[in-house]
C-alpha atoms as a PDB file:
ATOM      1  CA  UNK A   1      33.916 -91.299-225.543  1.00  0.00           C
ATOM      2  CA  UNK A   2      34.072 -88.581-222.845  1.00  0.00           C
ATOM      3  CA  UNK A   3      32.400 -91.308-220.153  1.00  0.00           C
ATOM      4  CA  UNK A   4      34.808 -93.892-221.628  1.00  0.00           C
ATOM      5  CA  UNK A   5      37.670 -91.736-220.701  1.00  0.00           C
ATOM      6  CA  UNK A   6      36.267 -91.151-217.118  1.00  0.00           C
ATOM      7  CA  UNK A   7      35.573 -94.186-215.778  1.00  0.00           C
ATOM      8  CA  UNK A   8      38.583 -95.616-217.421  1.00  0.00           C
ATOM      9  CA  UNK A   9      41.016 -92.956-216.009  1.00  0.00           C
ATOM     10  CA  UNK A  10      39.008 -93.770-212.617  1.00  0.00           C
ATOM     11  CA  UNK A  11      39.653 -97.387-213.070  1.00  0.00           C
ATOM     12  CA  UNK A  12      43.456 -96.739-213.551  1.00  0.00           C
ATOM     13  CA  UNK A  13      43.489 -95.080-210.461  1.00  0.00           C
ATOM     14  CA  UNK A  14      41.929 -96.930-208.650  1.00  0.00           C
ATOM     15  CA  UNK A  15      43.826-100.199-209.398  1.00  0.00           C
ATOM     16  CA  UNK A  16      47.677 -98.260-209.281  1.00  0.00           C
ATOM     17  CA  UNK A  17      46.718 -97.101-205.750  1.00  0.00           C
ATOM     18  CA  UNK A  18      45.701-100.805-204.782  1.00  0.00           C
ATOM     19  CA  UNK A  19      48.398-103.267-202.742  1.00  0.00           C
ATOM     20  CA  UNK A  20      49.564-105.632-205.738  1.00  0.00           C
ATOM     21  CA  UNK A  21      49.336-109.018-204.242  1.00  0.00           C
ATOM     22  CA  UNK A  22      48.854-110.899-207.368  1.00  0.00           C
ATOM     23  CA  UNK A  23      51.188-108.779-209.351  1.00  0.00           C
ATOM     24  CA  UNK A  24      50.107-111.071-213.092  1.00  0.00           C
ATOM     25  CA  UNK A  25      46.318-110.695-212.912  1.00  0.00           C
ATOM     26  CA  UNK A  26      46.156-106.850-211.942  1.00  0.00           C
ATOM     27  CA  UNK A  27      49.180-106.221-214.470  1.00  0.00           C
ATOM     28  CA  UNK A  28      46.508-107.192-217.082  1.00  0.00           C
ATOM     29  CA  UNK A  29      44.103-105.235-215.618  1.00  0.00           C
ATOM     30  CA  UNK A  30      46.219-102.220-215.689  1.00  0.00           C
ATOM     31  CA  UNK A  31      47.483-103.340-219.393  1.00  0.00           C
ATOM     32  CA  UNK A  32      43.404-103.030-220.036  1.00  0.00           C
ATOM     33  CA  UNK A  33      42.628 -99.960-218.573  1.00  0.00           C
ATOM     34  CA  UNK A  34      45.285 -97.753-220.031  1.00  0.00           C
ATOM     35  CA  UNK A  35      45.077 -99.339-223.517  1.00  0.00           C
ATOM     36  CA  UNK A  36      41.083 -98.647-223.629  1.00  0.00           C
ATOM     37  CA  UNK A  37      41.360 -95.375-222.275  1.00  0.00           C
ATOM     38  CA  UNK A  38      44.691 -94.504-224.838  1.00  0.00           C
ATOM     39  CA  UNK A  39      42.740 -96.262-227.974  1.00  0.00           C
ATOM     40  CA  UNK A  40      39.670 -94.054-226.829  1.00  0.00           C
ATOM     41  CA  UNK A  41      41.474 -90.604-226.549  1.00  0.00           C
ATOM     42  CA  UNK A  42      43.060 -91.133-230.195  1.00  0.00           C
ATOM     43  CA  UNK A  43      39.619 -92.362-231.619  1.00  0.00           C
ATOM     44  CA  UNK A  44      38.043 -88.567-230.118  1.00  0.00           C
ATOM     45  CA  UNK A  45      41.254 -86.977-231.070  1.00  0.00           C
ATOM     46  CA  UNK A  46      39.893 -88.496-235.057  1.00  0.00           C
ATOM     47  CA  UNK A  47      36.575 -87.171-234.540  1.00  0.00           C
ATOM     48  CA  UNK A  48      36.836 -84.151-233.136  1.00  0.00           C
ATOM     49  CA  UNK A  49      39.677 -83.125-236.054  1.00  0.00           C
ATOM     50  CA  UNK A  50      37.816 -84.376-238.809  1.00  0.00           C
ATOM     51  CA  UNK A  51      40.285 -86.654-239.566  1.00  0.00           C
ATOM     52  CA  UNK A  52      37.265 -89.517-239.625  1.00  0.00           C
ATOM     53  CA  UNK A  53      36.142 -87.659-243.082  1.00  0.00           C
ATOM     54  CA  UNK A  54      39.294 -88.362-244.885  1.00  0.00           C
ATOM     55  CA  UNK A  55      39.665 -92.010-243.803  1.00  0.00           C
ATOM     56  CA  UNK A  56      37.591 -93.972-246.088  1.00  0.00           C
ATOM     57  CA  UNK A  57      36.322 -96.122-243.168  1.00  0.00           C
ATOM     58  CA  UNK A  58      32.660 -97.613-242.096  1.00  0.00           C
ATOM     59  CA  UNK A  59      32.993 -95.558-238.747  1.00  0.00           C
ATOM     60  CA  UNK A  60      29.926 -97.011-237.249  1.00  0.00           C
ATOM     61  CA  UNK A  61      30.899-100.666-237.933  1.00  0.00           C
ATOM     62  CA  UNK A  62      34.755 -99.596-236.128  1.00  0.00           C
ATOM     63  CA  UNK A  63      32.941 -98.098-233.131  1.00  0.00           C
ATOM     64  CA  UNK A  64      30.489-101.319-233.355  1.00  0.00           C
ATOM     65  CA  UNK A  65      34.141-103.566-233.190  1.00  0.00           C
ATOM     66  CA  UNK A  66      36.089-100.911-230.236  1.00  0.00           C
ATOM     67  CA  UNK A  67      33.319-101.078-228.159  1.00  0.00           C
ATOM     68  CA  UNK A  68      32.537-104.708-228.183  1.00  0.00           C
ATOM     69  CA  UNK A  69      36.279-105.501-228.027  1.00  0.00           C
ATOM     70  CA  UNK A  70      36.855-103.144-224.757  1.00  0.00           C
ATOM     71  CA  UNK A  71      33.745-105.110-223.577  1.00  0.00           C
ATOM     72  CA  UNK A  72      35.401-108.484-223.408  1.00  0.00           C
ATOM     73  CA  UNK A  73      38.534-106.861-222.268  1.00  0.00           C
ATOM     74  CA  UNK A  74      36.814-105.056-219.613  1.00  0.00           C
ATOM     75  CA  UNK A  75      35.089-107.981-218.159  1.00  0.00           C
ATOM     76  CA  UNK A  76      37.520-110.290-218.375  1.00  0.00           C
ATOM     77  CA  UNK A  77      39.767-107.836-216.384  1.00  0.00           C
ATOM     78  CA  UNK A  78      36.579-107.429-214.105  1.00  0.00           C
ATOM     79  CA  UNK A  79      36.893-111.119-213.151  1.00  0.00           C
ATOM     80  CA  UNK A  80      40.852-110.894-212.282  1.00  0.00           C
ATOM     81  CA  UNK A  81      40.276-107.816-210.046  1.00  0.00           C
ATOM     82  CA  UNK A  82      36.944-109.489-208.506  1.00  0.00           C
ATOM     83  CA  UNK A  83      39.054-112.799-208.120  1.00  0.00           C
ATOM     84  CA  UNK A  84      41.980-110.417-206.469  1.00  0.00           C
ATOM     85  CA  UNK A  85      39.447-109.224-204.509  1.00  0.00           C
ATOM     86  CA  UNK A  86      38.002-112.319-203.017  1.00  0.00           C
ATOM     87  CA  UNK A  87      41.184-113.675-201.834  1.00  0.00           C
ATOM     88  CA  UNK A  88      40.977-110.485-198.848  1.00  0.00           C
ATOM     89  CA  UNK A  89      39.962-112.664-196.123  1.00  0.00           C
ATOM     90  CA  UNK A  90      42.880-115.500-196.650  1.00  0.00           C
ATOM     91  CA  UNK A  91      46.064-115.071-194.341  1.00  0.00           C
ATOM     92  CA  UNK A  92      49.400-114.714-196.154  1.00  0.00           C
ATOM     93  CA  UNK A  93      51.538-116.728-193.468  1.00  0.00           C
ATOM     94  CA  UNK A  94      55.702-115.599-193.568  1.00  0.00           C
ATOM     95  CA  UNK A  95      55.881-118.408-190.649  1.00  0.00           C
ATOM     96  CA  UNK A  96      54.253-120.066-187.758  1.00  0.00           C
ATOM     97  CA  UNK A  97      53.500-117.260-185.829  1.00  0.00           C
ATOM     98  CA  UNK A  98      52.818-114.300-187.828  1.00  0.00           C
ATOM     99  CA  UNK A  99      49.626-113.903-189.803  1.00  0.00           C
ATOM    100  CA  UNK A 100      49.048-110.719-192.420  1.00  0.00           C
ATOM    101  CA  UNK A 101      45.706-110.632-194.549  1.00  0.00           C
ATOM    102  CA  UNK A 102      46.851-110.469-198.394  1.00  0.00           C
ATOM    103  CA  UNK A 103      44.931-106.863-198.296  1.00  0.00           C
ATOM    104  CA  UNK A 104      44.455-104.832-195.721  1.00  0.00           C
ATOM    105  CA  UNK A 105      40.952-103.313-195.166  1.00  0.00           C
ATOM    106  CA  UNK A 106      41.817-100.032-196.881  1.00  0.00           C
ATOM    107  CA  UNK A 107      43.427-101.757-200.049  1.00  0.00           C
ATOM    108  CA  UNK A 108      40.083-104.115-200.000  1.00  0.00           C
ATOM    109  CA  UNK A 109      37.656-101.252-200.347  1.00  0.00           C
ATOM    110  CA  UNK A 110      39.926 -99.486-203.156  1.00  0.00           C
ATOM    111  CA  UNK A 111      39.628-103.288-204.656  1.00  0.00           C
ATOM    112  CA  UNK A 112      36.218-103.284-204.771  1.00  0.00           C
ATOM    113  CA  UNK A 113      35.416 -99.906-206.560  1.00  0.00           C
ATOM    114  CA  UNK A 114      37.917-101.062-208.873  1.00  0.00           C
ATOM    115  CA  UNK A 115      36.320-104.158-209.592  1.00  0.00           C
ATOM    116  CA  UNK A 116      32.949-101.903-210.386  1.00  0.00           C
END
């Protein structure tokens, strides 16, 4: 669970700090990273105070379910930053003359380790 809470903490970071041009697909994204990394601190939080002994609960068959649940989750937010991602090299045109990339080269990078 410790790893689980690093990389998803890292992952939350990493996509708050990123230029929001598709503001629906990294919401979810977001929504997926701080609800795996919340679900994960209270399911350590029932380990580590032994409140998994007094729950009459198959405990490998719930960490079977978490874990292949923040799986899908995971990778289908993986795709909507990736996709977010790709879109770095279009132009965002505000009119005929001016031309702004939808992320800058900075925001791109940040992108990218997010999407890993």
């Amino acid at each position: 669970f410790f790893f689980l809470q690093l990389f998803g903490t890292i992952v939350w970071i990493l996509v708050a700090s990123t230029h929001v041009p598709l503001p629906l697909l990294q919401g979810w994204v977001m929504f997926v990273a701080v609800t795996a990394w919340f679900l994960s601190i209270v399911f350590l939080c029932l380990f580590l105070f032994g409140y998994a002994n007094r729950i009459a609960v198959n405990w490998n068959q719930m960490d079977f379910l978490f874990h292949g649940a923040t799986f899908v989750f995971y990778f289908g937010a993986f795709l909507l930053q990736a996709g977010t991602t790709s879109l770095h090299h279009f132009p965002r045109r505000f009119n005929s003359t001016t031309h702004e990339k939808i992320l800058a080269d900075h925001e791109y990078n940040i992108s990218i380790a997010a999407s890993v």
